[in-house]
N, C-alpha and C. Protein backbone atom coordinates (compact mmCIF):
# COMPACT_ATOMS: atom_id res chain seq x y z
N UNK A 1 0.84 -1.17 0.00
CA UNK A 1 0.00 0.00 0.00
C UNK A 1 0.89 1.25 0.00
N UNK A 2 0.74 2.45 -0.74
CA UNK A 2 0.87 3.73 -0.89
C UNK A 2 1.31 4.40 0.26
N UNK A 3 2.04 4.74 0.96
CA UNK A 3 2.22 5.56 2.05
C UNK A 3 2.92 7.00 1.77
N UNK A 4 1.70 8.09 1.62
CA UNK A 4 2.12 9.60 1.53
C UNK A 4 3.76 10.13 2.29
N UNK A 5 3.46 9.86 3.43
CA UNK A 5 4.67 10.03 4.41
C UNK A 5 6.08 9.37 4.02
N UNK A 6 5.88 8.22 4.29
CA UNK A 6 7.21 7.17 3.57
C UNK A 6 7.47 7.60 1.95
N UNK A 7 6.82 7.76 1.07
CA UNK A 7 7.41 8.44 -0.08
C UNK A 7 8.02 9.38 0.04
N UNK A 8 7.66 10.65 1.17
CA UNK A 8 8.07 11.88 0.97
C UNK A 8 9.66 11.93 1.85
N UNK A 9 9.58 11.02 2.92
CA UNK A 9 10.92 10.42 3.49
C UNK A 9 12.02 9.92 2.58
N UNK A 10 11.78 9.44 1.62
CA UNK A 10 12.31 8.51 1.01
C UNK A 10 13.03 9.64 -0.01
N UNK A 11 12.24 10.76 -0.40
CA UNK A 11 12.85 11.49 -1.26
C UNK A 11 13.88 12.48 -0.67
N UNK A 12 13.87 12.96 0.21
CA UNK A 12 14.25 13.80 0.65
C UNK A 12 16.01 13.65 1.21
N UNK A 13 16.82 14.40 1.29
CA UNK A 13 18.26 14.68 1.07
C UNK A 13 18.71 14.68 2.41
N UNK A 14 18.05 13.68 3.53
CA UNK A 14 18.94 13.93 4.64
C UNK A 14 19.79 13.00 5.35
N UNK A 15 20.94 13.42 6.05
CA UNK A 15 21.48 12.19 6.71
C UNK A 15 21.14 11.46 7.90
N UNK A 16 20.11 11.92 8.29
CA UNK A 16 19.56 11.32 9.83
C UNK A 16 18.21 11.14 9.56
N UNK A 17 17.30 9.75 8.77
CA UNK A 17 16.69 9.71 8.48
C UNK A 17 15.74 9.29 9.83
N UNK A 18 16.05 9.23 10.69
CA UNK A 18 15.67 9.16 11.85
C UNK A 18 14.59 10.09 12.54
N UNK A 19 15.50 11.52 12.19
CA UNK A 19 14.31 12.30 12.97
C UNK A 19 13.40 12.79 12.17
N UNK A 20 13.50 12.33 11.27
CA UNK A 20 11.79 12.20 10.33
C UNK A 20 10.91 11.40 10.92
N UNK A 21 10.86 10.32 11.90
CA UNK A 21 9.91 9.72 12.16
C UNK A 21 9.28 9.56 13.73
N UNK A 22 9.63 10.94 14.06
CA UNK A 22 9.30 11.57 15.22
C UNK A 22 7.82 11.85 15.14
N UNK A 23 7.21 12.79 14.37
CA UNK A 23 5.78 12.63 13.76
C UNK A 23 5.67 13.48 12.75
N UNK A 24 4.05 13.53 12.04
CA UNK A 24 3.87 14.10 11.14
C UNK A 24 2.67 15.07 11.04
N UNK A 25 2.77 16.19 10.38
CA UNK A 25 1.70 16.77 10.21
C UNK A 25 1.11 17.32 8.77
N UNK A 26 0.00 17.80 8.36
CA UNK A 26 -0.40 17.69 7.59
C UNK A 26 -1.91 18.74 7.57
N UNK A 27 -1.37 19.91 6.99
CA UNK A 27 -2.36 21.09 7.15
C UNK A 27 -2.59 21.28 5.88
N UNK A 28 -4.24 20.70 5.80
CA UNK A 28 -5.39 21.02 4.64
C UNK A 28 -5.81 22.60 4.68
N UNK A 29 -5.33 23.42 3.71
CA UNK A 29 -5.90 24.61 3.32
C UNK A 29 -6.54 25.32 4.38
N UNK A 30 -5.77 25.45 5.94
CA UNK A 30 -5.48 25.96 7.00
C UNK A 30 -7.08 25.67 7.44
N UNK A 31 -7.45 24.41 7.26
CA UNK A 31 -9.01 24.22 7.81
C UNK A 31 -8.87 23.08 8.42
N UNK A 32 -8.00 22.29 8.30
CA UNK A 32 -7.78 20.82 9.37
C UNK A 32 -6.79 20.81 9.15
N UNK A 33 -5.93 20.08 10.37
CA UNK A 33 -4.53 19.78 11.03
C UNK A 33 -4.77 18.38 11.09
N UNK A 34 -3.83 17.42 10.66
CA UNK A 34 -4.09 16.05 10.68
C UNK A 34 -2.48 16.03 11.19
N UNK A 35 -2.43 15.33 12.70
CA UNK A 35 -1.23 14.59 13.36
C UNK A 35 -1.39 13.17 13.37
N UNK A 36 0.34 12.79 13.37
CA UNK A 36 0.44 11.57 13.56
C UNK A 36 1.44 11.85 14.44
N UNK A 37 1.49 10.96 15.87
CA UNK A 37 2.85 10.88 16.45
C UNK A 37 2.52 11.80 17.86
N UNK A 38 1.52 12.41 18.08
CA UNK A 38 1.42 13.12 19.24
C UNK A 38 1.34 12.18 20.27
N UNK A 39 1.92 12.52 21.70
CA UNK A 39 1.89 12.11 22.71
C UNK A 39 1.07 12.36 23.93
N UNK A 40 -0.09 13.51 23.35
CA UNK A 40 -1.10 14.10 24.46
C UNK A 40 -1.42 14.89 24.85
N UNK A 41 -2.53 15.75 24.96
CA UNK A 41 -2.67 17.20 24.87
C UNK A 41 -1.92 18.01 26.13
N UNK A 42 -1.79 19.38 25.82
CA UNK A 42 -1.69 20.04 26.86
C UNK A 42 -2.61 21.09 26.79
N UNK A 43 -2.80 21.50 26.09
CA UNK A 43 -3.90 23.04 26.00
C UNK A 43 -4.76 22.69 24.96
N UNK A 44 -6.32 22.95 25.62
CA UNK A 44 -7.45 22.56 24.76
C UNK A 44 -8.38 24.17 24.56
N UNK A 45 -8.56 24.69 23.75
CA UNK A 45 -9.56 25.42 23.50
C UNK A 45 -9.66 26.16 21.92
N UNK A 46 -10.56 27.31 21.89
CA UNK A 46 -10.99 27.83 20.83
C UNK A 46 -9.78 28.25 19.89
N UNK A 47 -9.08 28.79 20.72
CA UNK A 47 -8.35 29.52 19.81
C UNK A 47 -6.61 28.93 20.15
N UNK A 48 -6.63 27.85 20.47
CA UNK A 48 -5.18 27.39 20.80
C UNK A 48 -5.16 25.72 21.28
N UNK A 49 -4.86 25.02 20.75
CA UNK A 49 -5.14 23.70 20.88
C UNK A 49 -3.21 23.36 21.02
N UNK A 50 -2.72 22.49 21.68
CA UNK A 50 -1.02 22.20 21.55
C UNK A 50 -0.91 20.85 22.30
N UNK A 51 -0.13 19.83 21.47
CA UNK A 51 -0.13 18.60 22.16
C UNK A 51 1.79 18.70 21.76
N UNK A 52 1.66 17.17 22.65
CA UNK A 52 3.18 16.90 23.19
C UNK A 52 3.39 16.22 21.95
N UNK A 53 5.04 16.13 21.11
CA UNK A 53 6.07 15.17 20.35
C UNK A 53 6.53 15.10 20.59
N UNK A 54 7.50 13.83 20.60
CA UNK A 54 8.47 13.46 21.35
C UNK A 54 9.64 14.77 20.91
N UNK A 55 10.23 14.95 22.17
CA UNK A 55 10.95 16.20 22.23
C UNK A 55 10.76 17.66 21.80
N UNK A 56 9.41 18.15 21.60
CA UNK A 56 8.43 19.23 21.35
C UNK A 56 7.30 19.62 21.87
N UNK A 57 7.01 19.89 21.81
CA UNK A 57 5.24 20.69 21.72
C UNK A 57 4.91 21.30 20.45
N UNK A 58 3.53 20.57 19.73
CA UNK A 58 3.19 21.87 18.84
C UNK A 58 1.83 22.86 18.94
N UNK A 59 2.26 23.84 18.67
CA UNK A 59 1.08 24.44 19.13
C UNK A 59 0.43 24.85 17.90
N UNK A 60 -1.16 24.89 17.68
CA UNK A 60 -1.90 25.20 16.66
C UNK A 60 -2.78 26.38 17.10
N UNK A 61 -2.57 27.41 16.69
CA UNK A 61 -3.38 28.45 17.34
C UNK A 61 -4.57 29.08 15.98
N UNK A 62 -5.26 29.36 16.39
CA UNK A 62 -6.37 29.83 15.37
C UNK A 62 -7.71 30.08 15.93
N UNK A 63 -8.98 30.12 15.12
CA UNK A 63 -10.24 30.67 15.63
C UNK A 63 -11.49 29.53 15.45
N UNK A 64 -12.19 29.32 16.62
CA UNK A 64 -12.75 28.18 16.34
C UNK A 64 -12.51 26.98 16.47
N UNK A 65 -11.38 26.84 16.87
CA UNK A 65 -10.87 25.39 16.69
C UNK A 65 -11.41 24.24 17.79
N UNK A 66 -11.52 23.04 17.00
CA UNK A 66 -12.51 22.02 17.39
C UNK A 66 -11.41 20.84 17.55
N UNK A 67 -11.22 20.07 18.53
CA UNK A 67 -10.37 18.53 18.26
C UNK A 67 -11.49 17.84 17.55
N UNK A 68 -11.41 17.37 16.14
CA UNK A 68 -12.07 16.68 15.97
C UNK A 68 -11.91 15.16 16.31
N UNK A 69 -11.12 14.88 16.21
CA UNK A 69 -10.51 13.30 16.26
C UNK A 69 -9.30 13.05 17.11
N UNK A 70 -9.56 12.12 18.13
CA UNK A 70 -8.80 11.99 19.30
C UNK A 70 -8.37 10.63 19.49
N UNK A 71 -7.35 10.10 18.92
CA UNK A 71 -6.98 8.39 19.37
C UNK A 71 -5.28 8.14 19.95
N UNK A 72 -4.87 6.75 20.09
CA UNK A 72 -3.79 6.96 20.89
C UNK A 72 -2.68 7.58 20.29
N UNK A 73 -2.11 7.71 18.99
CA UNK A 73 -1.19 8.57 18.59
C UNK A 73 -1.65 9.60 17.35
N UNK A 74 -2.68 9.45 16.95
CA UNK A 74 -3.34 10.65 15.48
C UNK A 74 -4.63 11.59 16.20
N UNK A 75 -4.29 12.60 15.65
CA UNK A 75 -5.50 13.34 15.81
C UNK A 75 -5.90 14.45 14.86
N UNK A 76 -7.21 15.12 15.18
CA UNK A 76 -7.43 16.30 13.84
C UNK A 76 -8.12 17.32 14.42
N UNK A 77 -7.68 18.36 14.01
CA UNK A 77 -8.25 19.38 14.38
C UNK A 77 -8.62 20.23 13.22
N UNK A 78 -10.01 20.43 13.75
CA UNK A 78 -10.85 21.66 12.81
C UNK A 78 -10.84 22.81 13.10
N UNK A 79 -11.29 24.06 12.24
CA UNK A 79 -11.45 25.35 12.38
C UNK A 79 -10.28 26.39 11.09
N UNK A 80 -10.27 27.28 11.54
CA UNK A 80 -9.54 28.40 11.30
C UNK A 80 -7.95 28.17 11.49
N UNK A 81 -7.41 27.80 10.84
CA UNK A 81 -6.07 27.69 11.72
C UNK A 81 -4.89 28.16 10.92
N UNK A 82 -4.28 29.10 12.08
CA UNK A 82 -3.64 30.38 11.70
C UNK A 82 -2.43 30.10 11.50
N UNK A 83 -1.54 29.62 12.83
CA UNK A 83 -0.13 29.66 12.73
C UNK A 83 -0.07 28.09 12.98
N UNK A 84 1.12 27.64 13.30
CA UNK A 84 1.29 26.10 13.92
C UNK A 84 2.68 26.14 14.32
N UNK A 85 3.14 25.92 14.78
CA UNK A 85 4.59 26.01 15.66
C UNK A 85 5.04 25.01 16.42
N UNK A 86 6.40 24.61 16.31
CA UNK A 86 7.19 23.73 16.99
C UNK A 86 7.92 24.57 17.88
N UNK A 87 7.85 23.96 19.49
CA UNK A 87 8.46 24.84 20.22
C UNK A 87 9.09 23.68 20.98
């Protein structure tokens, strides 16, 4: 089967193919956030949603924002979404 992620790994020019598979994200036309690899929320609300990666936090800040989908390592979030940041 096809794997979006693993193709795009596969192409790419680096020597530590490793910390590519820390997790992934994937922002649809700043209207859903699709993670893979999160480790668990820390901040839930309208305008700022941010879960744990291994060795990060990302934070998704925007207007409206909804968790839509919540399981043990993927999740999605809906709404408005403005910035997204690795901190």
């Amino acid at each position: 089967m096809f794997n979006f992620f693993n193709e795009i790994k596969e192409n790419l020019k680096t020597t530590n193919k490793m910390e590519l598979d820390i997790f992934n994200l994937v922002n649809i036309s700043g209207r859903i956030l699709y993670a893979e690899g999160h480790m668990g929320l820390v901040t839930l609300s309208k305008e700022i949603i941010s879960f744990k990666v291994k060795r990060a936090v990302v934070i998704v800040e925007g207007k409206d924002l909804v968790l839509a989908e919540l399981s043990e390592n993927t999740l999605k979030i809906c709404g408005q979404i403005k910035k997204v940041e690795q901190v």
